[in-house]
C-alpha atoms as a PDB file:
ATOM      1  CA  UNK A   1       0.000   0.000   0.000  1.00  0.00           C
ATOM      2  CA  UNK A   2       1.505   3.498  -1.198  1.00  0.00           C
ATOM      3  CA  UNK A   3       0.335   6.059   1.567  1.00  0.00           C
ATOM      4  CA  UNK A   4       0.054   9.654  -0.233  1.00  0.00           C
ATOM      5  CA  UNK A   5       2.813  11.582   1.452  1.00  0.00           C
ATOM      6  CA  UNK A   6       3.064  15.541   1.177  1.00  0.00           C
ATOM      7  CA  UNK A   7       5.891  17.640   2.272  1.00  0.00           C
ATOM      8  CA  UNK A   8       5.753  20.853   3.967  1.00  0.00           C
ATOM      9  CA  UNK A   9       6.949  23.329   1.595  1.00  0.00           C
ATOM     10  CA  UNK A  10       8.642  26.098   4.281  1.00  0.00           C
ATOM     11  CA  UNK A  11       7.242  29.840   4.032  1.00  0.00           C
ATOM     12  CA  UNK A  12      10.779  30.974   2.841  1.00  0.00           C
ATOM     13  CA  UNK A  13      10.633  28.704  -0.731  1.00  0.00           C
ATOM     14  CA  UNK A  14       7.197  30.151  -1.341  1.00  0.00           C
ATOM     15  CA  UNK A  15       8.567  33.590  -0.687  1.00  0.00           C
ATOM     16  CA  UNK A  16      11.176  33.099  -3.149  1.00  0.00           C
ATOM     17  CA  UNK A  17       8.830  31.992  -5.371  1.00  0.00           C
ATOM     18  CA  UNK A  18       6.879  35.090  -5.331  1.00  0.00           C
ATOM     19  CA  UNK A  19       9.810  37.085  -5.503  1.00  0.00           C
ATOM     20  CA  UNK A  20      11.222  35.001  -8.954  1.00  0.00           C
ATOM     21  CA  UNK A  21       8.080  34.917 -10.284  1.00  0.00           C
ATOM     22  CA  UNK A  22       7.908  39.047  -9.682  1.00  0.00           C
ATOM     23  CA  UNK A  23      10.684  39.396 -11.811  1.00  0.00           C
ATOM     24  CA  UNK A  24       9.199  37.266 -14.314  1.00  0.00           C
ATOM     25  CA  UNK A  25       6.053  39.476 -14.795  1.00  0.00           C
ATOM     26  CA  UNK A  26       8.505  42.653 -14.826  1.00  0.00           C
ATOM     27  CA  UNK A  27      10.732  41.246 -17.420  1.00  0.00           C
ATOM     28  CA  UNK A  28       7.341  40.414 -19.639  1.00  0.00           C
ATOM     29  CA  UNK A  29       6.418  43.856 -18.936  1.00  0.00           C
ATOM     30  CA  UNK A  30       9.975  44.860 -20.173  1.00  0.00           C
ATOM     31  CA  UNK A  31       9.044  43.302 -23.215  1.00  0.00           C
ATOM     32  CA  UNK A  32       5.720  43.688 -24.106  1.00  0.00           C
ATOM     33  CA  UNK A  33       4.546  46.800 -22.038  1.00  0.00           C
ATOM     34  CA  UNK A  34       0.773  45.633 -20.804  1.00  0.00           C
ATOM     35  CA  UNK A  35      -2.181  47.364 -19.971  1.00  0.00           C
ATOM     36  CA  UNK A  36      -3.285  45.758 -16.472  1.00  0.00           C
ATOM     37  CA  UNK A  37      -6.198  46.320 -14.551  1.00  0.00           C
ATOM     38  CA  UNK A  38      -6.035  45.831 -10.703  1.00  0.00           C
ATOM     39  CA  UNK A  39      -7.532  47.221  -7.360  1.00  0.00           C
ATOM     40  CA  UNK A  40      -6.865  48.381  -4.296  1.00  0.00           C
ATOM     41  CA  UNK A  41      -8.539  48.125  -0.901  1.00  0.00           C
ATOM     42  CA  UNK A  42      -8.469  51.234   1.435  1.00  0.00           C
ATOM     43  CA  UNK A  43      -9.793  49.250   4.546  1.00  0.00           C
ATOM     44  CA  UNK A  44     -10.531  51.866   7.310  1.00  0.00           C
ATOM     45  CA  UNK A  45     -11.209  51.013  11.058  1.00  0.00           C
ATOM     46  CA  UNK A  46     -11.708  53.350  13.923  1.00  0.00           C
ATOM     47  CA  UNK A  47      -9.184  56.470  11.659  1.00  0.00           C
ATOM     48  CA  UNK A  48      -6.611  53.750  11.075  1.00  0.00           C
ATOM     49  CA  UNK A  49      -5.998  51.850   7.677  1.00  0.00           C
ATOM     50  CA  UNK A  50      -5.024  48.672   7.086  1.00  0.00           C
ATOM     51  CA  UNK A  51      -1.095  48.395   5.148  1.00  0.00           C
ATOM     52  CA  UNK A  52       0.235  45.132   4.193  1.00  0.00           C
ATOM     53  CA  UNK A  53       3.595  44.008   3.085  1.00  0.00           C
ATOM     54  CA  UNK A  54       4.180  41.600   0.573  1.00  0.00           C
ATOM     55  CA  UNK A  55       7.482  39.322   0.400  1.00  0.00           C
ATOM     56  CA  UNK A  56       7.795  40.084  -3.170  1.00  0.00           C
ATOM     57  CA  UNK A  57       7.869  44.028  -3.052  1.00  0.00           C
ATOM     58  CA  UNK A  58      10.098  46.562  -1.037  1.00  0.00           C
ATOM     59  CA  UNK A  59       7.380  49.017  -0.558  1.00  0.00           C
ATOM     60  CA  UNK A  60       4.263  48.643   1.497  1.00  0.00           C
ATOM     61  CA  UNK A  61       0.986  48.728  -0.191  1.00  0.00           C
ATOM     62  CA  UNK A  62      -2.984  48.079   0.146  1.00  0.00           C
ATOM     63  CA  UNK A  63      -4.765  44.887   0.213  1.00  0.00           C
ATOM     64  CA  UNK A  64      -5.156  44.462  -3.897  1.00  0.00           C
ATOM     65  CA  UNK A  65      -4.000  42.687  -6.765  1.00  0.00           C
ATOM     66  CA  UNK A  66      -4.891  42.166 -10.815  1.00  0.00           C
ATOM     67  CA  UNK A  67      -8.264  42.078 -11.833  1.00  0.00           C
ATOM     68  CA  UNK A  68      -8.561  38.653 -13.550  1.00  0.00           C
ATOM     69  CA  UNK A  69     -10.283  38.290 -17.141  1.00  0.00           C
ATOM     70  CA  UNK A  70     -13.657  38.664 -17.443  1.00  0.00           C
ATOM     71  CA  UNK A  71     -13.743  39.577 -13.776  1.00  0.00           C
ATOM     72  CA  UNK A  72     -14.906  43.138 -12.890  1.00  0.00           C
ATOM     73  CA  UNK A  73     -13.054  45.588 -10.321  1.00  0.00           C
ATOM     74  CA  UNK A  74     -15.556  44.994  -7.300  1.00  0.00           C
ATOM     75  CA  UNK A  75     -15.591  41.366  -7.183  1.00  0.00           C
ATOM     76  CA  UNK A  76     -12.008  40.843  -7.837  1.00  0.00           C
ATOM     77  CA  UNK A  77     -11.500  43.745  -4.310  1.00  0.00           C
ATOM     78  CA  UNK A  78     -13.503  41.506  -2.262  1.00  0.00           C
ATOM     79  CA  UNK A  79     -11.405  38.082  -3.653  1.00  0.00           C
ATOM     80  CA  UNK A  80      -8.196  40.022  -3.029  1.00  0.00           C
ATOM     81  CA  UNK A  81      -8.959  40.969  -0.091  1.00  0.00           C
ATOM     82  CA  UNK A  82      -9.938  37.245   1.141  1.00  0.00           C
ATOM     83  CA  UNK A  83      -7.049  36.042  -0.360  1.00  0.00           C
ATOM     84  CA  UNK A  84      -4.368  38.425   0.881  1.00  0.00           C
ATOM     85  CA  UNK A  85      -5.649  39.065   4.567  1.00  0.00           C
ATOM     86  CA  UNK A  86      -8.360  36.630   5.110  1.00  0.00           C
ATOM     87  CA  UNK A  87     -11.171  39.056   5.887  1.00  0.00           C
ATOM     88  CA  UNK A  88     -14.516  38.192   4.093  1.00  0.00           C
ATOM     89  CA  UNK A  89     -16.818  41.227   3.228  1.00  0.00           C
ATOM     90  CA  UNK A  90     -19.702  41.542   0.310  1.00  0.00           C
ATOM     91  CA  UNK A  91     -18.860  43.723  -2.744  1.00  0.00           C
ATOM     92  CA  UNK A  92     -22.327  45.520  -2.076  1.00  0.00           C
ATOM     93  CA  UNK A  93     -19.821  47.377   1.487  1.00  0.00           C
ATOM     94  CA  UNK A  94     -17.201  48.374  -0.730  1.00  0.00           C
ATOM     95  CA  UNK A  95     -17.496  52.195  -1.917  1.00  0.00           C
ATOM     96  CA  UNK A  96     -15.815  53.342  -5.355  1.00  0.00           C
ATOM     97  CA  UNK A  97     -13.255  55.904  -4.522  1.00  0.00           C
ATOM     98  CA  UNK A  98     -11.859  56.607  -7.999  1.00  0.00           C
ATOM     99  CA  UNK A  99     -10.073  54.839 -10.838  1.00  0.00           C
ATOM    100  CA  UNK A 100      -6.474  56.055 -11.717  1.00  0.00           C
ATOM    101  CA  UNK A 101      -3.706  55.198 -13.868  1.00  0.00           C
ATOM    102  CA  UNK A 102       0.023  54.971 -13.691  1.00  0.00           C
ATOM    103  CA  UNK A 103       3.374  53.215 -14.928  1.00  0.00           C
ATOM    104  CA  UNK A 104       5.102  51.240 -13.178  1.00  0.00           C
ATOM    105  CA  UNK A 105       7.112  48.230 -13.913  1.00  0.00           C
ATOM    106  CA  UNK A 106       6.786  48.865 -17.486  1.00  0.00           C
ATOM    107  CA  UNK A 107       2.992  48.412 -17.540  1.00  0.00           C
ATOM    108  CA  UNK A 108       0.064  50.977 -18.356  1.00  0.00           C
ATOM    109  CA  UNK A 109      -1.914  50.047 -14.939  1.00  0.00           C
ATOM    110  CA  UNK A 110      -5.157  51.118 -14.110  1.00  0.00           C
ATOM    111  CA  UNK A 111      -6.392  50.506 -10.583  1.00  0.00           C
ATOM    112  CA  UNK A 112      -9.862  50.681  -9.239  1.00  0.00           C
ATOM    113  CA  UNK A 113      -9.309  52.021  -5.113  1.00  0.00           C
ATOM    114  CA  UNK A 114     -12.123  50.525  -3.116  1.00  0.00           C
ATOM    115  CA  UNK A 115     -13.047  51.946   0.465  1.00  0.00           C
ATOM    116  CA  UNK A 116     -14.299  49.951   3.738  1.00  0.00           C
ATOM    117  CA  UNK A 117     -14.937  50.836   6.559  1.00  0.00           C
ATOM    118  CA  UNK A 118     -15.564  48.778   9.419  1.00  0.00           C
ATOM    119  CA  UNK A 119     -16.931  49.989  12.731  1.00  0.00           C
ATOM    120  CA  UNK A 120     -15.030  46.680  14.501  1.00  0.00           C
ATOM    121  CA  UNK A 121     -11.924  45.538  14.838  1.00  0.00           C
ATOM    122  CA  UNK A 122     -11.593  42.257  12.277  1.00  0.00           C
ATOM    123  CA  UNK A 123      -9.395  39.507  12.439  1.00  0.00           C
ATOM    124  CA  UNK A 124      -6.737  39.914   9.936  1.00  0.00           C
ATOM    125  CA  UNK A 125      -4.335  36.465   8.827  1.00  0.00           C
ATOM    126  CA  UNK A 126      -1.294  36.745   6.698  1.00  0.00           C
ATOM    127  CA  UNK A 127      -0.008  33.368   5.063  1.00  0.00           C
ATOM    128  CA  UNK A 128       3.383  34.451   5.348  1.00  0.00           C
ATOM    129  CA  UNK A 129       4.270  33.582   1.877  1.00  0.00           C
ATOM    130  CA  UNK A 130       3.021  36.296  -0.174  1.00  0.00           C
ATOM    131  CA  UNK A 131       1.803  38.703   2.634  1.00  0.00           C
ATOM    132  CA  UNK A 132       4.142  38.483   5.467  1.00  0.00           C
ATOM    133  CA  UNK A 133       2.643  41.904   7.656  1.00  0.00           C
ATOM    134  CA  UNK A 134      -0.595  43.728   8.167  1.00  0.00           C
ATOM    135  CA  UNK A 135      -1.577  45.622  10.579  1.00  0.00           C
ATOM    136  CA  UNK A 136      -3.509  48.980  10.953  1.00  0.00           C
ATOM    137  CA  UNK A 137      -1.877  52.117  11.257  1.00  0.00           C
ATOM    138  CA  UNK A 138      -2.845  55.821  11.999  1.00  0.00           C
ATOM    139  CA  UNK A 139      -2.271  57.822   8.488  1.00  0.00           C
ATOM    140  CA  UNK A 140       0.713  59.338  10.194  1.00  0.00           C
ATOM    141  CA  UNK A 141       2.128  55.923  10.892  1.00  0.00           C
ATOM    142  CA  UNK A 142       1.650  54.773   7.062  1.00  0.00           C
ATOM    143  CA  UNK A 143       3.253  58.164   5.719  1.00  0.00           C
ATOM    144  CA  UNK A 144       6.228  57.316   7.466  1.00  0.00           C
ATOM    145  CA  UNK A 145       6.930  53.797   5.925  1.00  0.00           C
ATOM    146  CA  UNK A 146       7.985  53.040   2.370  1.00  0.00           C
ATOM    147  CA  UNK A 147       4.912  53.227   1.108  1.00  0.00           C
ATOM    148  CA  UNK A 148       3.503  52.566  -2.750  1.00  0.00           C
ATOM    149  CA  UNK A 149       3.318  55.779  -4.588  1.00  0.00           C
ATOM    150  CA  UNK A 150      -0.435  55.501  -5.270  1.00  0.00           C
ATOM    151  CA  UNK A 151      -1.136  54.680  -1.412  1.00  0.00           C
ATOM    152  CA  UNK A 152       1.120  57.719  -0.672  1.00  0.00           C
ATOM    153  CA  UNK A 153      -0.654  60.295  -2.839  1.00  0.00           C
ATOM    154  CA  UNK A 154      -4.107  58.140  -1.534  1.00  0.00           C
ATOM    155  CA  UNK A 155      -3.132  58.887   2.256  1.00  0.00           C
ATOM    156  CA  UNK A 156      -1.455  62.737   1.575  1.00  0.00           C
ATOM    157  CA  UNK A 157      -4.741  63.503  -0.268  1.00  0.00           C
ATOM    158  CA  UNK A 158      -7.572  61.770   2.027  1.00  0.00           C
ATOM    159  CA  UNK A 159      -6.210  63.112   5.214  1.00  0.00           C
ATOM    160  CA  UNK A 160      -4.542  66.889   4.207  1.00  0.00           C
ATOM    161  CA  UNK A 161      -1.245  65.720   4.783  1.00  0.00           C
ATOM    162  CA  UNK A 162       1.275  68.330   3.796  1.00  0.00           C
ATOM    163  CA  UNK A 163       4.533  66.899   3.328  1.00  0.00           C
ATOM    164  CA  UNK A 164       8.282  68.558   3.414  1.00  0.00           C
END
């Protein structure tokens, strides 16, 4: 009798995974220079927002990610946001903020930004492979990390900041 064996795969392979596979997409990008579509997630609690860090990228960002074919902006928010931080919410609490576009890695991107806001505190999990921090932060705490240029000019705008 063969028994079906499985091997933990440790946190720090699938991190490097993410990070090769990162490079990947920004050499295609190099190439081919895509239009993407993504989204964002400005998840608000109590004047705090909720900042992630992936394993793959130096800067820290939203909860977000690439809006899959065929998929549109709102459902692919509330998968993102499942996937990267475990918290479950209907597209129906998600408000529009805007749409806006920008280059980076070589693509065209355009990103939907979604607001939430919850009036409790909800449990937040990281997998520690792709996201491996969240945690929510006074604006004032998020302007003074290394933040994504979008969530910096998202933060500077929504709360009046007026930087040096």
């Amino acid at each position: 009798m063969i028994k079906n064996m499985t091997f933990p795969i440790p946190d720090k392979y699938y991190q490097l995974f993410y990070r090769v596979a990162q490079a990947g997409m920004i050499a295609f990008a190099f190439v081919f220079r895509p239009a993407t579509k993504g989204v964002n997630l400005a998840v608000w609690r109590e004047g705090e927002i909720l900042i992630i860090k992936n394993s793959y990228y130096h800067k820290h960002t939203l909860p977000g990610g690439y809006v899959k074919p065929g998929e549109a902006p709102g459902p692919a928010a509330v998968r993102e946001l499942e996937e990267e931080v475990g918290l479950h919410v209907s597209p129906g609490r998600l408000k529009r903020f805007r749409a806006y576009r920008f280059k980076s890695h070589y693509k065209r991107e355009t990103v939907t930004l979604f607001e939430l806001h919850l009036k409790t505190a909800p449990t937040i999990r990281v997998d520690n492979r792709e996201v491996i921090w969240a945690g929510f932060l006074s604006p004032t705490e998020a302007l003074s990390l290394n933040l994504a240029m979008p969530v910096r000019r998202y933060l500077e705008n929504k709360t009046g900041f007026e930087g040096e």
